[in-house]
C-alpha atoms as a PDB file:
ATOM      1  CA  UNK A   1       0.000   0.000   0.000  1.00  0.00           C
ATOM      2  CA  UNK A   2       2.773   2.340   0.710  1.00  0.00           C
ATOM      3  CA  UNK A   3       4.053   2.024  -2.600  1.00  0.00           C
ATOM      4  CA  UNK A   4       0.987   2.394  -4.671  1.00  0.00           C
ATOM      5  CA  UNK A   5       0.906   5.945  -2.681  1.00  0.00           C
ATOM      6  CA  UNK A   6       4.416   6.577  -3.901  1.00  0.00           C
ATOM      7  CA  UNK A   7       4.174   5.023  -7.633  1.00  0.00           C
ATOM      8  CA  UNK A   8       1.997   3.701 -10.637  1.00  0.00           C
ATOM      9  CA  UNK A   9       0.179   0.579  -9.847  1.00  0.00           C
ATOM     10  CA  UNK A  10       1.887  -1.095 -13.421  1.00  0.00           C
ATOM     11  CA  UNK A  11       5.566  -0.375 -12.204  1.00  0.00           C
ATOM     12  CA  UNK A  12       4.600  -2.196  -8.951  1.00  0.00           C
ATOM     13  CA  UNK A  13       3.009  -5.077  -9.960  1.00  0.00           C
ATOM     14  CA  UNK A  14       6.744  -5.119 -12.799  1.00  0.00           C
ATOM     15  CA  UNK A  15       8.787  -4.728  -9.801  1.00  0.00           C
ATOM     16  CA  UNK A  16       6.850  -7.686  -7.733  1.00  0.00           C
ATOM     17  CA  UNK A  17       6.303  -9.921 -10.691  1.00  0.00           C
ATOM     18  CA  UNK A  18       2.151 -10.217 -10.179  1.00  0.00           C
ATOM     19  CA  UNK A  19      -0.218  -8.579 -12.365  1.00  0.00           C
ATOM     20  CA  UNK A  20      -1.616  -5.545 -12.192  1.00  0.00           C
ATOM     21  CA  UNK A  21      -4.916  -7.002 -11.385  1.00  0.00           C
ATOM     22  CA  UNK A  22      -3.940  -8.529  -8.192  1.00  0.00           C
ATOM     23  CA  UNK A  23      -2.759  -4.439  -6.899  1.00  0.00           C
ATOM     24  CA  UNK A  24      -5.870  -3.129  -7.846  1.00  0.00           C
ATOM     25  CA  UNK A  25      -7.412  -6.170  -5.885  1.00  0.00           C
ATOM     26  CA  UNK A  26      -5.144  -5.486  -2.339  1.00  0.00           C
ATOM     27  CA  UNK A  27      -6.025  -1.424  -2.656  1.00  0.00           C
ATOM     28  CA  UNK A  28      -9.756  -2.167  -3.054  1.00  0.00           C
ATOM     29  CA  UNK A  29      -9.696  -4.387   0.071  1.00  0.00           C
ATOM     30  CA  UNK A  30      -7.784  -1.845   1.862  1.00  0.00           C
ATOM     31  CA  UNK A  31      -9.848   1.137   1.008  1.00  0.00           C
ATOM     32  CA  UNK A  32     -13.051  -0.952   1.420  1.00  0.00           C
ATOM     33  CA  UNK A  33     -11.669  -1.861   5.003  1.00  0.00           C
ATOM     34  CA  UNK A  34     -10.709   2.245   6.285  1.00  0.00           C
ATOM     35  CA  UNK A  35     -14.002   2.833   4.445  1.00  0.00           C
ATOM     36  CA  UNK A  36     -15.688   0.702   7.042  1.00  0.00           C
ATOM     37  CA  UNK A  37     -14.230   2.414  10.018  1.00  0.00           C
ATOM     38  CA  UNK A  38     -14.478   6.065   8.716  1.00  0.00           C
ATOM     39  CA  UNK A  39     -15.714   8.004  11.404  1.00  0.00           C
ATOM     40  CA  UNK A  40     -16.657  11.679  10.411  1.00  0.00           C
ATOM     41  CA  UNK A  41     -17.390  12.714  13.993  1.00  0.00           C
ATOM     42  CA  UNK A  42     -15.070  15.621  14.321  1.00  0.00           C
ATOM     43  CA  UNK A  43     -15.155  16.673  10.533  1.00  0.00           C
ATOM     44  CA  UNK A  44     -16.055  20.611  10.696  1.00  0.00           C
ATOM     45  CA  UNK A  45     -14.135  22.406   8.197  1.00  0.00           C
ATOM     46  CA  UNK A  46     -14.395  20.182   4.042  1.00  0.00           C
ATOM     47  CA  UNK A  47     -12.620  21.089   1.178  1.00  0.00           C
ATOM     48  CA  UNK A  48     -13.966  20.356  -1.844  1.00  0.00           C
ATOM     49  CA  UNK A  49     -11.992  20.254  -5.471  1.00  0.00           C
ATOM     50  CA  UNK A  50     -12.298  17.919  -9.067  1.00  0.00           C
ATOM     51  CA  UNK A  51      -9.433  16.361 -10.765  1.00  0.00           C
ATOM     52  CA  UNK A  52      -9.467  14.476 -14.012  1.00  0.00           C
ATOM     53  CA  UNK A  53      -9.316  10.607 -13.204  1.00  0.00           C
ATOM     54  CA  UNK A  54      -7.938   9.911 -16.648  1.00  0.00           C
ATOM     55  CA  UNK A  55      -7.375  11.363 -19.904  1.00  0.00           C
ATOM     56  CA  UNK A  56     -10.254  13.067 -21.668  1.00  0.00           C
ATOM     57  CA  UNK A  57     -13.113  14.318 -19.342  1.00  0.00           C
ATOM     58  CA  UNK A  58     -13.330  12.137 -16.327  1.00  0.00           C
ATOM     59  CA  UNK A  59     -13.473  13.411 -13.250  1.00  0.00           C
ATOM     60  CA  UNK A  60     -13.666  12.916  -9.988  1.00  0.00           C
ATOM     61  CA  UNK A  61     -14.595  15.228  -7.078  1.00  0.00           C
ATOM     62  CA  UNK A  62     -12.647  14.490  -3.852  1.00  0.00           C
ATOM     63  CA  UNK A  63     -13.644  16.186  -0.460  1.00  0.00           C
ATOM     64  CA  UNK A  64     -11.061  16.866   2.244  1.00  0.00           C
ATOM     65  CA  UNK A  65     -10.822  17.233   6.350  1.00  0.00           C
ATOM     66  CA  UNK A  66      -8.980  20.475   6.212  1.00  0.00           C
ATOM     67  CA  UNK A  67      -8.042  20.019   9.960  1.00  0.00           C
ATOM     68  CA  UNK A  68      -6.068  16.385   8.966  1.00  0.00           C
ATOM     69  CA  UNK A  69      -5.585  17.276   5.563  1.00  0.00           C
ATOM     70  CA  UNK A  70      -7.028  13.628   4.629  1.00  0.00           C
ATOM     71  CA  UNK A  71      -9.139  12.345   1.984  1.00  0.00           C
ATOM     72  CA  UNK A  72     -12.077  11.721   2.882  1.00  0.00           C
ATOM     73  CA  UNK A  73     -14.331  10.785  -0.160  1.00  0.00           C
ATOM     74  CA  UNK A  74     -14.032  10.795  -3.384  1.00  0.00           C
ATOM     75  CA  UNK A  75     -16.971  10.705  -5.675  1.00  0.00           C
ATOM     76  CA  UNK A  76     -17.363  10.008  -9.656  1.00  0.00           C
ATOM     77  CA  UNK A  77     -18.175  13.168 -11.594  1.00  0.00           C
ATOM     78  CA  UNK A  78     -17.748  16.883 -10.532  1.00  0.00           C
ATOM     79  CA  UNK A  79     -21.643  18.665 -10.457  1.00  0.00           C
ATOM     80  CA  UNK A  80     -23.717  19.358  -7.435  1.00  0.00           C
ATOM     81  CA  UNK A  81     -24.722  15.733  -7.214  1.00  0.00           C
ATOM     82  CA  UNK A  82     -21.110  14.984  -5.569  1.00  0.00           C
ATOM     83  CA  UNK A  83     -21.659  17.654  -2.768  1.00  0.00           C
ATOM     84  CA  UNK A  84     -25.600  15.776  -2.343  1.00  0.00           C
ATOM     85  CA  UNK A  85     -23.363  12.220  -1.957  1.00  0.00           C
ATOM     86  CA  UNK A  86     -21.239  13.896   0.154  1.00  0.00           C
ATOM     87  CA  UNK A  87     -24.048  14.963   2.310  1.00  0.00           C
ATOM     88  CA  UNK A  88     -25.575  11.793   2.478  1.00  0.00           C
ATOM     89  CA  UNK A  89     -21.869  10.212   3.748  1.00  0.00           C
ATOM     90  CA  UNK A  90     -21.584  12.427   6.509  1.00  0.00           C
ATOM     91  CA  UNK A  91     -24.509  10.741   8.620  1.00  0.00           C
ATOM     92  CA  UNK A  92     -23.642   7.168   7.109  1.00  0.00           C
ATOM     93  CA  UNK A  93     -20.531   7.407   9.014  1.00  0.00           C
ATOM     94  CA  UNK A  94     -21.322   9.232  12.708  1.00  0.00           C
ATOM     95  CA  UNK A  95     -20.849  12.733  10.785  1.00  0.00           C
ATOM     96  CA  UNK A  96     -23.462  15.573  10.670  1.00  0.00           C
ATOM     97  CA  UNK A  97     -24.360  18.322   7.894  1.00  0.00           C
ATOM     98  CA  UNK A  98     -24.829  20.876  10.497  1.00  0.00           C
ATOM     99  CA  UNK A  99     -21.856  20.209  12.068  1.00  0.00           C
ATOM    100  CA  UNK A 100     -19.987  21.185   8.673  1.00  0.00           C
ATOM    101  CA  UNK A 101     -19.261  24.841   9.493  1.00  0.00           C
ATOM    102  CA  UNK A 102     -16.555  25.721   7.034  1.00  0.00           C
ATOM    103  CA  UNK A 103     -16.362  24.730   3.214  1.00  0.00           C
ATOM    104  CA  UNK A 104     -13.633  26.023   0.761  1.00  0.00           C
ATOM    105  CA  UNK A 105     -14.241  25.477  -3.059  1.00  0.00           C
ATOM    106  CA  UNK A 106     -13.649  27.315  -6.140  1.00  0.00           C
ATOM    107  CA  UNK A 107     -15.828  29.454  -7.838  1.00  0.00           C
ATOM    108  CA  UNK A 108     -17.393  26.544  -9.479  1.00  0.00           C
ATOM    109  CA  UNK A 109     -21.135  27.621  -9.849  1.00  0.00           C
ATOM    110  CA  UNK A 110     -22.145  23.467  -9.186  1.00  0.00           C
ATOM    111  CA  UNK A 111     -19.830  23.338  -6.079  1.00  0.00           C
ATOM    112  CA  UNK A 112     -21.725  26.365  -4.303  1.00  0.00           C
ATOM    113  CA  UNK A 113     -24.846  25.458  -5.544  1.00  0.00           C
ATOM    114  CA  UNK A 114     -24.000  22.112  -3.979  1.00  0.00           C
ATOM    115  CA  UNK A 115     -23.222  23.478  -0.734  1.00  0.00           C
ATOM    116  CA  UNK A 116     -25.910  26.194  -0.981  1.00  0.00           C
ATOM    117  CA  UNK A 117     -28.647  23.057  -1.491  1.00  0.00           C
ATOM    118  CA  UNK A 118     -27.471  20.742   0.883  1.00  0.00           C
ATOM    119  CA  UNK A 119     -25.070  22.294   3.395  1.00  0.00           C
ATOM    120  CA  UNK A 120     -26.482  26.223   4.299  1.00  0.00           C
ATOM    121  CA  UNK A 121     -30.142  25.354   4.805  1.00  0.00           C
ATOM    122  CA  UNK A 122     -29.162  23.259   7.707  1.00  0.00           C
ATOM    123  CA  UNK A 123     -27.005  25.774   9.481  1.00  0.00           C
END
């Protein structure tokens, strides 16, 4: 796991002599596992950005704990409906929308209207 943070999951599975396949397999288990125990208790203060997942148009929006500067979901696409599945993770996970007090975000018009819709009528 440490290396797949550092490096591309191809050159790993080169360097260990298994395929790629069986990476991808040990990082899904892993992230399925911390996924499990996520607790958004103390999350006040999200960050929210896109970046493309691949080449072309895919993206992915990924929301951050500003206090621990960890990840803390990631979510396919980069429009409004990320911020509502964000929303909906908080609770799944012993987290609350009104105790979200701080957001930062570009000037993306979906991001704000995001938060706007699902974050600010609750405060």
């Amino acid at each position: 796991m440490t290396m797949a943070d550092q490096m591309p999951i191809n050159r790993i599975a080169e360097m260990e002599g298994i395929s790629d396949t069986r990476i991808w397999q040990f990082i899904i288990h892993y992230v399925e596992k911390d996924i499990n125990t996520l607790d958004l208790s103390k999350v006040t203060c999200v960050g929210v950005d896109e970046t493309s997942s691949r080449r072309g148009h895919n993206y992915v929006t990924l929301f951050v704990d500003m206090d621990s500067s960890k990840v803390i979901s990631v979510t396919r696409g980069k429009d409004s409906s990320t911020v509502q599945a964000f929303s909906a993770l908080l609770p799944a996970h012993k987290g609350s929308i009104k105790q979200i007090t701080v957001f930062s975000s570009d000037l993306s018009p979906v991001f704000i209207s995001g938060i706007n819709k699902y974050f600010l009528k609750h405060i």
